[in-house]
PDB file of N, CA and C in Angstrom:
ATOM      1  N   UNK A   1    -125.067-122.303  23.126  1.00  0.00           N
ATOM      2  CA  UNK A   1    -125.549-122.909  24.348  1.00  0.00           C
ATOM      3  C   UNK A   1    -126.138-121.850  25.273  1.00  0.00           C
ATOM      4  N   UNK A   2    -125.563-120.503  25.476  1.00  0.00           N
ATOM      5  CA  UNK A   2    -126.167-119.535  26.216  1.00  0.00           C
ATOM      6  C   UNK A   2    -127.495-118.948  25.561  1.00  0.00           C
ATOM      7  N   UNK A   3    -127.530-118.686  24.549  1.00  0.00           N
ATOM      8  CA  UNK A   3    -129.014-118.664  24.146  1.00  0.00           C
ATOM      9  C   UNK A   3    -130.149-119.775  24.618  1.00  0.00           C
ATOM     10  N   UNK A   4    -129.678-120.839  23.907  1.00  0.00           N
ATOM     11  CA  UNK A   4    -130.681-122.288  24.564  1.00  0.00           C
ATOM     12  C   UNK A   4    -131.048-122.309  26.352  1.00  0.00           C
ATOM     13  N   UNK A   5    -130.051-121.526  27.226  1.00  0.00           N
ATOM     14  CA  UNK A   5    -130.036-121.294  28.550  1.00  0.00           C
ATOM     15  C   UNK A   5    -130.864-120.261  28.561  1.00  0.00           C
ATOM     16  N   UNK A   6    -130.521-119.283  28.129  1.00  0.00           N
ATOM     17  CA  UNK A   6    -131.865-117.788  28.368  1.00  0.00           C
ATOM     18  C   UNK A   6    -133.406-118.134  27.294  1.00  0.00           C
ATOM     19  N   UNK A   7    -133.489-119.032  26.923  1.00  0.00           N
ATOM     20  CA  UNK A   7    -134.447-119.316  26.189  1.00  0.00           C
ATOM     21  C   UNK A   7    -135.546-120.400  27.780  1.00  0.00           C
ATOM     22  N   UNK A   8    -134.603-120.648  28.186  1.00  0.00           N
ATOM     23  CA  UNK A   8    -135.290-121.303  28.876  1.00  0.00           C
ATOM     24  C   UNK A   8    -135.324-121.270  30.351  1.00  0.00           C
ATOM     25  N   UNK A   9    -134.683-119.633  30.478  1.00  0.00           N
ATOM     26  CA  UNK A   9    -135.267-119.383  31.882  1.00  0.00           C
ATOM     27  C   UNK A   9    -136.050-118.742  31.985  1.00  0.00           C
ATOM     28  N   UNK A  10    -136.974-119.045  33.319  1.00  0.00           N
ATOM     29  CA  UNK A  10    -138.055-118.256  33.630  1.00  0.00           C
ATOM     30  C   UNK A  10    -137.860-117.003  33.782  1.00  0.00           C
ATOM     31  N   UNK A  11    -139.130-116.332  33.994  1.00  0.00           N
ATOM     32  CA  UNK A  11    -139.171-114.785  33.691  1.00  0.00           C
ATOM     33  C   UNK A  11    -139.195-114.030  35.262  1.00  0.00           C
ATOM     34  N   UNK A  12    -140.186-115.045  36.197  1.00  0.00           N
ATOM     35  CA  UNK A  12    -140.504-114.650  37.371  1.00  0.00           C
ATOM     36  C   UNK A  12    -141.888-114.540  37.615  1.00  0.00           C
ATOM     37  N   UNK A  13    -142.434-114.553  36.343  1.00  0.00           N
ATOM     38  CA  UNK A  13    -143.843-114.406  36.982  1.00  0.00           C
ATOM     39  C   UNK A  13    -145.183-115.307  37.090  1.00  0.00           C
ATOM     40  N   UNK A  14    -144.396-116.550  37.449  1.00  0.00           N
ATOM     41  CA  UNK A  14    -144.751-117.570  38.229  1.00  0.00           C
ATOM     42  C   UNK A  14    -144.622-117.760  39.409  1.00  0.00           C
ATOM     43  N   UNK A  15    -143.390-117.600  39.514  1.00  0.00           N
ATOM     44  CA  UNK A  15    -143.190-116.927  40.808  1.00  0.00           C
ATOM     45  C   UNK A  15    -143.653-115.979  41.793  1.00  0.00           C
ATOM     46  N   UNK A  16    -143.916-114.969  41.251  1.00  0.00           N
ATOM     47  CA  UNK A  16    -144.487-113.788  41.655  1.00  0.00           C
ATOM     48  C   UNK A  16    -146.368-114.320  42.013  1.00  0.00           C
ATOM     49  N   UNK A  17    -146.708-115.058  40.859  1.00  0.00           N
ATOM     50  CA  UNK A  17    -147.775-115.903  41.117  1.00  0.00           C
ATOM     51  C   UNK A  17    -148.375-116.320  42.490  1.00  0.00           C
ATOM     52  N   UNK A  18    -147.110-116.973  42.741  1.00  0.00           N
ATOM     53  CA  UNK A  18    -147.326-117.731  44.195  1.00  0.00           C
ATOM     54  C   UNK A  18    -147.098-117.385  45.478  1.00  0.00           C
ATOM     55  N   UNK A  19    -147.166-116.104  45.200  1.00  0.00           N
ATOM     56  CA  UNK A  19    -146.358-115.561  46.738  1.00  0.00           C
ATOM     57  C   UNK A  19    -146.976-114.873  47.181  1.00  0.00           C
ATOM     58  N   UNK A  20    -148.253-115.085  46.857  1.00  0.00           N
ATOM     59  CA  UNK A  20    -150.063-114.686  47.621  1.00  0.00           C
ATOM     60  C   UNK A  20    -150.136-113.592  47.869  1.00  0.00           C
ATOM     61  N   UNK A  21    -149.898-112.991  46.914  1.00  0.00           N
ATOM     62  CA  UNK A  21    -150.487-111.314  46.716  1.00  0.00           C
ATOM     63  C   UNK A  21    -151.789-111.547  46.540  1.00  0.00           C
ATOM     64  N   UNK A  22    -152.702-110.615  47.317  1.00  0.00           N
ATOM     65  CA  UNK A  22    -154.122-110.590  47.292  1.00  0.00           C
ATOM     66  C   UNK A  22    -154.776-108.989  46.662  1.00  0.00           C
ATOM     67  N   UNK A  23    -155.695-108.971  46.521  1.00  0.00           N
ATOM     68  CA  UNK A  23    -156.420-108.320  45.262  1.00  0.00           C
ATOM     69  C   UNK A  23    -156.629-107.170  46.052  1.00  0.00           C
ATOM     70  N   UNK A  24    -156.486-105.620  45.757  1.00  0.00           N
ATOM     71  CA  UNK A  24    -157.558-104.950  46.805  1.00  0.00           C
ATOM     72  C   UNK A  24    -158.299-104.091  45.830  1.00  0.00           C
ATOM     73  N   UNK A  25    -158.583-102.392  46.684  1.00  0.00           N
ATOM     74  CA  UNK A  25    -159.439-102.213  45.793  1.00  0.00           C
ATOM     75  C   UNK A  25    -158.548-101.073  44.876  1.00  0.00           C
ATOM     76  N   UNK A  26    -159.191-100.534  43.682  1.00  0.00           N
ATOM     77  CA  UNK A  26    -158.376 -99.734  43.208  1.00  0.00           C
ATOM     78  C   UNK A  26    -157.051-100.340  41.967  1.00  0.00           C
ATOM     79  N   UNK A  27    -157.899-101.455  41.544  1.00  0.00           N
ATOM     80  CA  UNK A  27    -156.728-102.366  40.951  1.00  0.00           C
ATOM     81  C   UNK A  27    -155.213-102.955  41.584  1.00  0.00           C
ATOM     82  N   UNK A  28    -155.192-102.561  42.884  1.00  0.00           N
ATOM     83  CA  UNK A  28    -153.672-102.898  43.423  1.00  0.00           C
ATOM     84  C   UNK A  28    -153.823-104.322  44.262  1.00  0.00           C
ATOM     85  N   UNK A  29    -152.476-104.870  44.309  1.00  0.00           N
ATOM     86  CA  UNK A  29    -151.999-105.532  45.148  1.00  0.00           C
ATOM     87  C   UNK A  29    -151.118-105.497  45.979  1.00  0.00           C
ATOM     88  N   UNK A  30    -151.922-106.568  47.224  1.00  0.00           N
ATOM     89  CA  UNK A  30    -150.711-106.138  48.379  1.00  0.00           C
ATOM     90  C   UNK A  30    -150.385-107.617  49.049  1.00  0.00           C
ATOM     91  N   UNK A  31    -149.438-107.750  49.774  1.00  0.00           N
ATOM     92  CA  UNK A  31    -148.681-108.335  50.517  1.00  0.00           C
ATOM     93  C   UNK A  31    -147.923-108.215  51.629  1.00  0.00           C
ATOM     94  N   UNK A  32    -148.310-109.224  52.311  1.00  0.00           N
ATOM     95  CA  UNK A  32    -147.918-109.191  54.004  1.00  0.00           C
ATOM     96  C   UNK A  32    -147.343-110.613  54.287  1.00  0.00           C
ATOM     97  N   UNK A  33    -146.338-110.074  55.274  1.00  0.00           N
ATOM     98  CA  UNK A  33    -145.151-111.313  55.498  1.00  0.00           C
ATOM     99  C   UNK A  33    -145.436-110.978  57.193  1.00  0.00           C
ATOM    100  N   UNK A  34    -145.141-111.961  57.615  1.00  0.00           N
ATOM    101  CA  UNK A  34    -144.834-111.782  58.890  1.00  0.00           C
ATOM    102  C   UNK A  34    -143.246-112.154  59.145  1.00  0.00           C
ATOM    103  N   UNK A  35    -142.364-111.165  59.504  1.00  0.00           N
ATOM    104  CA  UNK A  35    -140.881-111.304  59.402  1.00  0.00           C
ATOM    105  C   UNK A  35    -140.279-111.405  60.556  1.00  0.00           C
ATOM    106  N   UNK A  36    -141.206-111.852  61.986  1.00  0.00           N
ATOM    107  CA  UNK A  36    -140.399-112.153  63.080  1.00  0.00           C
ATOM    108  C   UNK A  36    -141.173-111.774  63.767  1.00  0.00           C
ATOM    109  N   UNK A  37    -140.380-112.153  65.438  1.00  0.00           N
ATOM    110  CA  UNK A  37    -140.836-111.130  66.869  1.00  0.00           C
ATOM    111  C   UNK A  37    -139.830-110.889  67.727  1.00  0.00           C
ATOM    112  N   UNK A  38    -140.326-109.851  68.439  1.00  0.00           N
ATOM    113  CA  UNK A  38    -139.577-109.259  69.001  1.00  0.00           C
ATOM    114  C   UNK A  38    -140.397-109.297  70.740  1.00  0.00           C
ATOM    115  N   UNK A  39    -139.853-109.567  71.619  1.00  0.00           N
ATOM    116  CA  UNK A  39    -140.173-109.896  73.204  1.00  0.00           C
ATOM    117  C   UNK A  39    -141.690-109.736  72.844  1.00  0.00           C
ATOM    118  N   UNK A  40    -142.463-111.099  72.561  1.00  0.00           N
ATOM    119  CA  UNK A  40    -143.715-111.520  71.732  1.00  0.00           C
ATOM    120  C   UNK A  40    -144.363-110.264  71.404  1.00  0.00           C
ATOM    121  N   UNK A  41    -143.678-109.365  70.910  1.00  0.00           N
ATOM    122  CA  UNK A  41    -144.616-108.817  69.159  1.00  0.00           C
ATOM    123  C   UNK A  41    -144.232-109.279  68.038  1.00  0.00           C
ATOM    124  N   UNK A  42    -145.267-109.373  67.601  1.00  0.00           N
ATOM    125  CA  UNK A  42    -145.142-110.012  66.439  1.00  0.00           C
ATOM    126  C   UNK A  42    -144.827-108.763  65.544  1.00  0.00           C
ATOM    127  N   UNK A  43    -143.650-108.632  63.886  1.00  0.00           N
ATOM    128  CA  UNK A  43    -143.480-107.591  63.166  1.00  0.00           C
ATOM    129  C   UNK A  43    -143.930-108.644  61.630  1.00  0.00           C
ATOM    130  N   UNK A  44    -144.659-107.465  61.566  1.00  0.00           N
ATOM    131  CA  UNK A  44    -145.175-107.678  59.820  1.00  0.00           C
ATOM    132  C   UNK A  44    -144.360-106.748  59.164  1.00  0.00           C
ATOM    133  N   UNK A  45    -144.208-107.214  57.710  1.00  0.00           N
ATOM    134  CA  UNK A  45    -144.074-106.153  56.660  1.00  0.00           C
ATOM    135  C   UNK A  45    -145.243-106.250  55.431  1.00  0.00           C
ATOM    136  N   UNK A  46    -145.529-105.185  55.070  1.00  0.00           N
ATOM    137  CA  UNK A  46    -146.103-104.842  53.916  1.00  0.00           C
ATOM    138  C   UNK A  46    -145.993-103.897  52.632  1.00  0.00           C
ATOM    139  N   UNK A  47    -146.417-104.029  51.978  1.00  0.00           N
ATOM    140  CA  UNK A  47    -146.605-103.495  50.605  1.00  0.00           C
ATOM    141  C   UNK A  47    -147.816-103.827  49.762  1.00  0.00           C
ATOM    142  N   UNK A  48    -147.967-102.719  48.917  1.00  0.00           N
ATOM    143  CA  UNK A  48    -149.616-102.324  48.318  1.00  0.00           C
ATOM    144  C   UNK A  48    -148.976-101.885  46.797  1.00  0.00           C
ATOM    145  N   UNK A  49    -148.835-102.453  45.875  1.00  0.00           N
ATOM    146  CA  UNK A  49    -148.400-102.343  44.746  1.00  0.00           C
ATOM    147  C   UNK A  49    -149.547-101.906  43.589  1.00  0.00           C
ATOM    148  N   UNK A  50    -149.088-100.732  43.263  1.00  0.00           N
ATOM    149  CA  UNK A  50    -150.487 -99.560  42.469  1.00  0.00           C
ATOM    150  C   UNK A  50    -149.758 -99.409  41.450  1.00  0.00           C
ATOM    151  N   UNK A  51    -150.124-100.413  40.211  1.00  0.00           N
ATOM    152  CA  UNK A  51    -149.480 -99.904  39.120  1.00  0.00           C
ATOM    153  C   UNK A  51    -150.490 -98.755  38.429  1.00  0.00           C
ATOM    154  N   UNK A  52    -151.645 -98.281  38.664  1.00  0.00           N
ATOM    155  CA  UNK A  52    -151.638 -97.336  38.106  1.00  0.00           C
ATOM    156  C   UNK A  52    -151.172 -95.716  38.206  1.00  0.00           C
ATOM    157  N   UNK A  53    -150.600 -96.006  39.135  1.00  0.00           N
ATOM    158  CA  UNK A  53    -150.291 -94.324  39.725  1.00  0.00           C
ATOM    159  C   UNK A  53    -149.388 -93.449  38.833  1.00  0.00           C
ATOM    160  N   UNK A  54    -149.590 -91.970  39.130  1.00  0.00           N
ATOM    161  CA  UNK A  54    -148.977 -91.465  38.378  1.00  0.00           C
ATOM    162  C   UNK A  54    -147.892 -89.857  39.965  1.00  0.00           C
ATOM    163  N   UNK A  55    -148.323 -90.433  40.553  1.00  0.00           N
ATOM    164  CA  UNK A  55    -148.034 -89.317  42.295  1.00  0.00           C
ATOM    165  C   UNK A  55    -146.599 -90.176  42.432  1.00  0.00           C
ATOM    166  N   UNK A  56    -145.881 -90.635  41.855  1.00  0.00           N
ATOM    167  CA  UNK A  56    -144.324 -90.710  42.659  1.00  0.00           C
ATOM    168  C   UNK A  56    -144.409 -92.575  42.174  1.00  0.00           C
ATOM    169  N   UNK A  57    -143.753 -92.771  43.738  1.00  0.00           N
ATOM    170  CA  UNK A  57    -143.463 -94.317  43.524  1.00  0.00           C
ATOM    171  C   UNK A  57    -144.877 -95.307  43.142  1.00  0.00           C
ATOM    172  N   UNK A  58    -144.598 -96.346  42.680  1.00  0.00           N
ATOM    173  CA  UNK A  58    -145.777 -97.126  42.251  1.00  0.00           C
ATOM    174  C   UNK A  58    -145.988 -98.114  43.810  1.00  0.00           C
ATOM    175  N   UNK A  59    -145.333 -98.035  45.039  1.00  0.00           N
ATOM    176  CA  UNK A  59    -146.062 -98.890  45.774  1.00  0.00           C
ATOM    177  C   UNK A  59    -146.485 -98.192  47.359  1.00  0.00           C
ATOM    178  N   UNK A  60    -146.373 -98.921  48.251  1.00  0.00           N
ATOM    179  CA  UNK A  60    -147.054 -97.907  49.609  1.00  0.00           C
ATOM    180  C   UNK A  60    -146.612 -99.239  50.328  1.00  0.00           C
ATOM    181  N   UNK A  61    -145.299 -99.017  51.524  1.00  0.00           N
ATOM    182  CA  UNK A  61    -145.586 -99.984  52.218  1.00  0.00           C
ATOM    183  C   UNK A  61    -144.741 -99.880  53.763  1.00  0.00           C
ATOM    184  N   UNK A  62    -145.019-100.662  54.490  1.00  0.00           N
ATOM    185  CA  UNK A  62    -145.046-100.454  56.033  1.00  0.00           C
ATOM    186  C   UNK A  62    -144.816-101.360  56.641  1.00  0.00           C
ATOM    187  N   UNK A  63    -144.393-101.390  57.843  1.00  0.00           N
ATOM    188  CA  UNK A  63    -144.203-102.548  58.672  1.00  0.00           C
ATOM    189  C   UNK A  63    -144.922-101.978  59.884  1.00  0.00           C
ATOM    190  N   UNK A  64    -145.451-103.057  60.738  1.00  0.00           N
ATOM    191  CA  UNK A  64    -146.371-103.417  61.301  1.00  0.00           C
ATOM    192  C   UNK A  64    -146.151-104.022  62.639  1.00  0.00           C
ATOM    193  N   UNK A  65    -145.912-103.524  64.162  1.00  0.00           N
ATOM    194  CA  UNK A  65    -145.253-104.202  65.369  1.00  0.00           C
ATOM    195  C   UNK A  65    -146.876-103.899  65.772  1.00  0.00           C
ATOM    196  N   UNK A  66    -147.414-105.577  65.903  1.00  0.00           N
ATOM    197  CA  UNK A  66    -148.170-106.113  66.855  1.00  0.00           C
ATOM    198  C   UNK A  66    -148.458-106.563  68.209  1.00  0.00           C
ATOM    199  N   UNK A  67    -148.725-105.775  69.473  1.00  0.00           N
ATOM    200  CA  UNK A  67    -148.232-105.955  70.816  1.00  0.00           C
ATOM    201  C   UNK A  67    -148.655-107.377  70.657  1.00  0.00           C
ATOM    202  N   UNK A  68    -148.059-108.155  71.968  1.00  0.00           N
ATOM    203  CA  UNK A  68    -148.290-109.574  72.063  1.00  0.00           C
ATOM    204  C   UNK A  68    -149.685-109.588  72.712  1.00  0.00           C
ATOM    205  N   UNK A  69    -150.561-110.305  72.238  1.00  0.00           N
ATOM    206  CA  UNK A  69    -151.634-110.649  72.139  1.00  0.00           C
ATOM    207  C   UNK A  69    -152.200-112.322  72.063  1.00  0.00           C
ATOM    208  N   UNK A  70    -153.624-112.428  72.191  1.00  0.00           N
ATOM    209  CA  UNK A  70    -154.261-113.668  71.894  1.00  0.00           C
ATOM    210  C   UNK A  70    -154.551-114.096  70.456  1.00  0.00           C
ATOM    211  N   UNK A  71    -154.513-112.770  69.923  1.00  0.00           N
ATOM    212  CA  UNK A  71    -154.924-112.868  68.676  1.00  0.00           C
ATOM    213  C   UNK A  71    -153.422-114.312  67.740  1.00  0.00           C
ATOM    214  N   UNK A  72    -154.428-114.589  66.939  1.00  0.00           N
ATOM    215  CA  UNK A  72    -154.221-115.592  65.863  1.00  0.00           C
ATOM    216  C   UNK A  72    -153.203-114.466  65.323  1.00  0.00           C
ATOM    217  N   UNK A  73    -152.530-115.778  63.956  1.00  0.00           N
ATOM    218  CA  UNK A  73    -151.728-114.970  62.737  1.00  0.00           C
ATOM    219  C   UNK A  73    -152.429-114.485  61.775  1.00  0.00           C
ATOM    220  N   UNK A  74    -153.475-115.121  61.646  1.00  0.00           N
ATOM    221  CA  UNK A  74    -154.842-114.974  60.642  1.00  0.00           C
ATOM    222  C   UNK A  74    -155.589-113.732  60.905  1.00  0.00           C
ATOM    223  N   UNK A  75    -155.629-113.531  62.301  1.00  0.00           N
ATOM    224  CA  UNK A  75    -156.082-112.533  62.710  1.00  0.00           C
ATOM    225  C   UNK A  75    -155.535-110.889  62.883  1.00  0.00           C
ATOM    226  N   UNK A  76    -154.126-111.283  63.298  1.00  0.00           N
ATOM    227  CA  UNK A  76    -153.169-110.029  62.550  1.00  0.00           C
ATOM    228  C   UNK A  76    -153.290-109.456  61.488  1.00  0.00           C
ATOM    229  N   UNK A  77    -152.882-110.755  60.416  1.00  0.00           N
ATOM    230  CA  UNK A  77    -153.350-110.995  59.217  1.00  0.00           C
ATOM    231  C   UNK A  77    -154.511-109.746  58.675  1.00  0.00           C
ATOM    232  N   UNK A  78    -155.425-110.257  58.908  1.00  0.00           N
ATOM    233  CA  UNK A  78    -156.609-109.841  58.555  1.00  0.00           C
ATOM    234  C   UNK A  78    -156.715-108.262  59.279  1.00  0.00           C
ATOM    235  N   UNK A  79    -156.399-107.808  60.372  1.00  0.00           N
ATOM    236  CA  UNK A  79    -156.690-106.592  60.838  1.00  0.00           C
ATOM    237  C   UNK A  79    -155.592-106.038  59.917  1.00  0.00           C
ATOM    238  N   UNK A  80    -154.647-106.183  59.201  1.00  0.00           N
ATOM    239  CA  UNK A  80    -153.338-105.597  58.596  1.00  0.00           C
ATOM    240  C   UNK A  80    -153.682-105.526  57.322  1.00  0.00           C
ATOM    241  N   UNK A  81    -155.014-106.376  56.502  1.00  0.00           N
ATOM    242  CA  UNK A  81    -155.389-106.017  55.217  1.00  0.00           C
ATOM    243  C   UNK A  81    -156.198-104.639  55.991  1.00  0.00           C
ATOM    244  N   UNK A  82    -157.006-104.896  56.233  1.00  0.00           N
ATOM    245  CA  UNK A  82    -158.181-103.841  56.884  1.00  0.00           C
ATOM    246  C   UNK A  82    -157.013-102.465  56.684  1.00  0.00           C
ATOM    247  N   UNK A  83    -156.176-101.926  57.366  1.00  0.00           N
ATOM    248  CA  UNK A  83    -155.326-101.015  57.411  1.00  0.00           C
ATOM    249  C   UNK A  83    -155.093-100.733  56.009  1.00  0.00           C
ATOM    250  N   UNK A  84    -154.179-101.716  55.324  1.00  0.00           N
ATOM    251  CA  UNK A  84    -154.133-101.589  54.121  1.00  0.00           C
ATOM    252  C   UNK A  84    -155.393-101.158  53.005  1.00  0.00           C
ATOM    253  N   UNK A  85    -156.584-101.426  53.370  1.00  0.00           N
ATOM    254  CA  UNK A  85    -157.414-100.342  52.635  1.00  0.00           C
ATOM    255  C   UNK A  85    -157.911 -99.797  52.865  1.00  0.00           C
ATOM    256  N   UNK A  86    -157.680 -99.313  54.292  1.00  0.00           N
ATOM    257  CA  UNK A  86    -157.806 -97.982  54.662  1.00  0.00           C
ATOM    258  C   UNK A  86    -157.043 -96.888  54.352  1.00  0.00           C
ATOM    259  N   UNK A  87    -156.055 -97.574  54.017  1.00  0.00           N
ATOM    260  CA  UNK A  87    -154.998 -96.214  53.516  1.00  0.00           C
ATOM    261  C   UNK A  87    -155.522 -95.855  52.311  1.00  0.00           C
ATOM    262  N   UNK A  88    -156.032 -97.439  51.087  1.00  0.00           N
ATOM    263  CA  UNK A  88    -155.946 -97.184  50.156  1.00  0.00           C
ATOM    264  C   UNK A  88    -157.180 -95.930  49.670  1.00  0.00           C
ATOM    265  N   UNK A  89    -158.465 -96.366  50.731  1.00  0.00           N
ATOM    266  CA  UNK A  89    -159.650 -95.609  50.224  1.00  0.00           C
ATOM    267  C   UNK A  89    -158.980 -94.434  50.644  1.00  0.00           C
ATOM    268  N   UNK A  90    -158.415 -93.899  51.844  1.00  0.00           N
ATOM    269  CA  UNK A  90    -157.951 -92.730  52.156  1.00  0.00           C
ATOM    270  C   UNK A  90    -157.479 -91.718  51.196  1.00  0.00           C
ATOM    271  N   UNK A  91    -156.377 -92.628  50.434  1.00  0.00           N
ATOM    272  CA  UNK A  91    -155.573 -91.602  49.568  1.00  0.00           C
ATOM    273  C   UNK A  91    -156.181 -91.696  48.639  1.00  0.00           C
ATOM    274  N   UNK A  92    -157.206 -92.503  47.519  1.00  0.00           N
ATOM    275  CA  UNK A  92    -157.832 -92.329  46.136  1.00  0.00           C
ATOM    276  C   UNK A  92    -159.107 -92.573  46.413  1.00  0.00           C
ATOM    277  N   UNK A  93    -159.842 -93.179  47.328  1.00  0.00           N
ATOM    278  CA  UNK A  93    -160.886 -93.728  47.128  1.00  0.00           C
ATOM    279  C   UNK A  93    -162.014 -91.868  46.657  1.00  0.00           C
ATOM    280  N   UNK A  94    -161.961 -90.972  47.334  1.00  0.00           N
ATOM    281  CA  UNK A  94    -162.404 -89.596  46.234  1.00  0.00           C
ATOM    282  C   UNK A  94    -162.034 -89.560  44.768  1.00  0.00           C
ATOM    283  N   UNK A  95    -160.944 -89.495  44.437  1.00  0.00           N
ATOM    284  CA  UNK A  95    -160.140 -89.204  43.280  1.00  0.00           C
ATOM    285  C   UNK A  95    -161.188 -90.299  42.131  1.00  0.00           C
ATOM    286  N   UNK A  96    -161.276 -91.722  42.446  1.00  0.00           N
ATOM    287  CA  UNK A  96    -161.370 -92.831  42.199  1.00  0.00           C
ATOM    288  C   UNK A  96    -163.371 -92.438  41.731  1.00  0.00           C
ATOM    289  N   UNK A  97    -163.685 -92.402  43.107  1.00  0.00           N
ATOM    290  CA  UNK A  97    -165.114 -92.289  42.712  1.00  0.00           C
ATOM    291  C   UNK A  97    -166.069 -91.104  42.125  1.00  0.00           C
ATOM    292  N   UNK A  98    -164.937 -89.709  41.922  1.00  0.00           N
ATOM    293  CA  UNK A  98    -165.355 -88.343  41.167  1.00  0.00           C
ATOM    294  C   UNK A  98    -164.978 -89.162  39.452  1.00  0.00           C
ATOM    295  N   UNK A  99    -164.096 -89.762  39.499  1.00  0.00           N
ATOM    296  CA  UNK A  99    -163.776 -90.217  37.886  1.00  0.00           C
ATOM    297  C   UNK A  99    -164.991 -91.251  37.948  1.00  0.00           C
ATOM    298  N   UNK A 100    -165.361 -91.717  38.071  1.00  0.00           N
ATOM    299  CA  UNK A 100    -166.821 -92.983  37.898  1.00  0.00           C
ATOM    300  C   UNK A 100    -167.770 -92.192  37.706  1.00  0.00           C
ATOM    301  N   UNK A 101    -168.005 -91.062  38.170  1.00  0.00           N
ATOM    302  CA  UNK A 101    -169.050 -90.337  38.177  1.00  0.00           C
ATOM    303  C   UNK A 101    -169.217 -89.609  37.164  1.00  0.00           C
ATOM    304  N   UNK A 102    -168.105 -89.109  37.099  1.00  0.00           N
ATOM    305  CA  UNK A 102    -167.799 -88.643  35.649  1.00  0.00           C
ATOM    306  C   UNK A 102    -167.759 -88.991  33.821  1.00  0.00           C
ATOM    307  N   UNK A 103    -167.010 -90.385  34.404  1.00  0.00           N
ATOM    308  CA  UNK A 103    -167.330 -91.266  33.329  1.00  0.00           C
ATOM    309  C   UNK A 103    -169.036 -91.364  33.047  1.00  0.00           C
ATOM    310  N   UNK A 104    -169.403 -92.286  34.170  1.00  0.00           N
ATOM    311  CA  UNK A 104    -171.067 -91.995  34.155  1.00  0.00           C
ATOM    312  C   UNK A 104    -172.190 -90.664  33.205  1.00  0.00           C
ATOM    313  N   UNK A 105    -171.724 -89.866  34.181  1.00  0.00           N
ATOM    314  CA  UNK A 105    -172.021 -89.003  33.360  1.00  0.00           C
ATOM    315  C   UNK A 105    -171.966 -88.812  31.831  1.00  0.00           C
ATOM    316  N   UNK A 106    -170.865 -89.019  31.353  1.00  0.00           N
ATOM    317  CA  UNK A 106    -169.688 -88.710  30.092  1.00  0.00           C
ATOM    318  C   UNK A 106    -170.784 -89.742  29.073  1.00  0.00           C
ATOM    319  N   UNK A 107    -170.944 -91.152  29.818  1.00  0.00           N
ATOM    320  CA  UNK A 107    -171.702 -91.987  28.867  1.00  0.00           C
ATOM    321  C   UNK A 107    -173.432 -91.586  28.529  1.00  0.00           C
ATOM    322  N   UNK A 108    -174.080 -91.352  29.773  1.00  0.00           N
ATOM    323  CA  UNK A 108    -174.888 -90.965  29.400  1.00  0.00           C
ATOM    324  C   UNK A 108    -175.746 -89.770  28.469  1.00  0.00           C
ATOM    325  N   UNK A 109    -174.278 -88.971  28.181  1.00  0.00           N
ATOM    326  CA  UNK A 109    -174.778 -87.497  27.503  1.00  0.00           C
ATOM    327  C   UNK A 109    -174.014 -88.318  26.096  1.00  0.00           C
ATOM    328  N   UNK A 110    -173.076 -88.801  25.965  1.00  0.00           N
ATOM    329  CA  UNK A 110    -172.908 -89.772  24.779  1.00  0.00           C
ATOM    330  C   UNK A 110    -174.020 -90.924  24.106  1.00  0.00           C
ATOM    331  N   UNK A 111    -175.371 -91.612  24.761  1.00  0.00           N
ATOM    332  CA  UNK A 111    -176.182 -91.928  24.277  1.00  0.00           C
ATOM    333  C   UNK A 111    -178.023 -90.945  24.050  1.00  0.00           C
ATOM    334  N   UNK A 112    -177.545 -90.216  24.811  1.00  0.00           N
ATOM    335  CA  UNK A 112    -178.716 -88.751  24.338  1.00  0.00           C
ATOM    336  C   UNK A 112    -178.534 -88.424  22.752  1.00  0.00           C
TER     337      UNK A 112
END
């Protein structure tokens, strides 16, 4: 019976599916919650999940105290991706575009 039970539980990554991780650049994903306020700031949390890395931990993430404002949640939102790839071009976006170039290169002296 415990087999027939682990046969038929989920794995999680349906789950993981739905919990609106959005695409950025650099192959990673990230995610932002808004986890409360505090005397109207609003606090986000985040995370930027880089499975390709090879520099330490595989993710990058932060929380976020928004003074109280007019601004929307959408609009938090959205200025808090912006951040988020700013960090990301920050820390690889060189690394990222010397290897393209390279590759580039690499192919074209491979069809000469």
């Amino acid at each position: 019976m415990a087999d027939r039970d682990a046969a038929n539980m989920p794995d999680g990554k349906d789950l993981i599916r739905t919990m609106g991780w959005e695409s950025l650049p650099f192959s990673c994903l990230g995610l932002i919650r808004k986890t409360g306020d505090v005397k109207g700031n609003n606090i986000w949390a985040w995370i930027i999940l880089i499975p390709w890395t090879s520099d330490g931990k595989p993710w990058i993430d932060g929380t976020e105290i928004v003074p109280a404002s007019l601004k929307t949640d959408a609009d938090e939102y959205a200025d808090i991706m912006v951040k988020m790839r700013a960090i990301l071009d920050d820390r690889y976006g060189a690394t990222v575009a010397n290897r393209a170039v390279d590759d580039l290169i690499a192919d074209i002296l491979e069809d000469s």
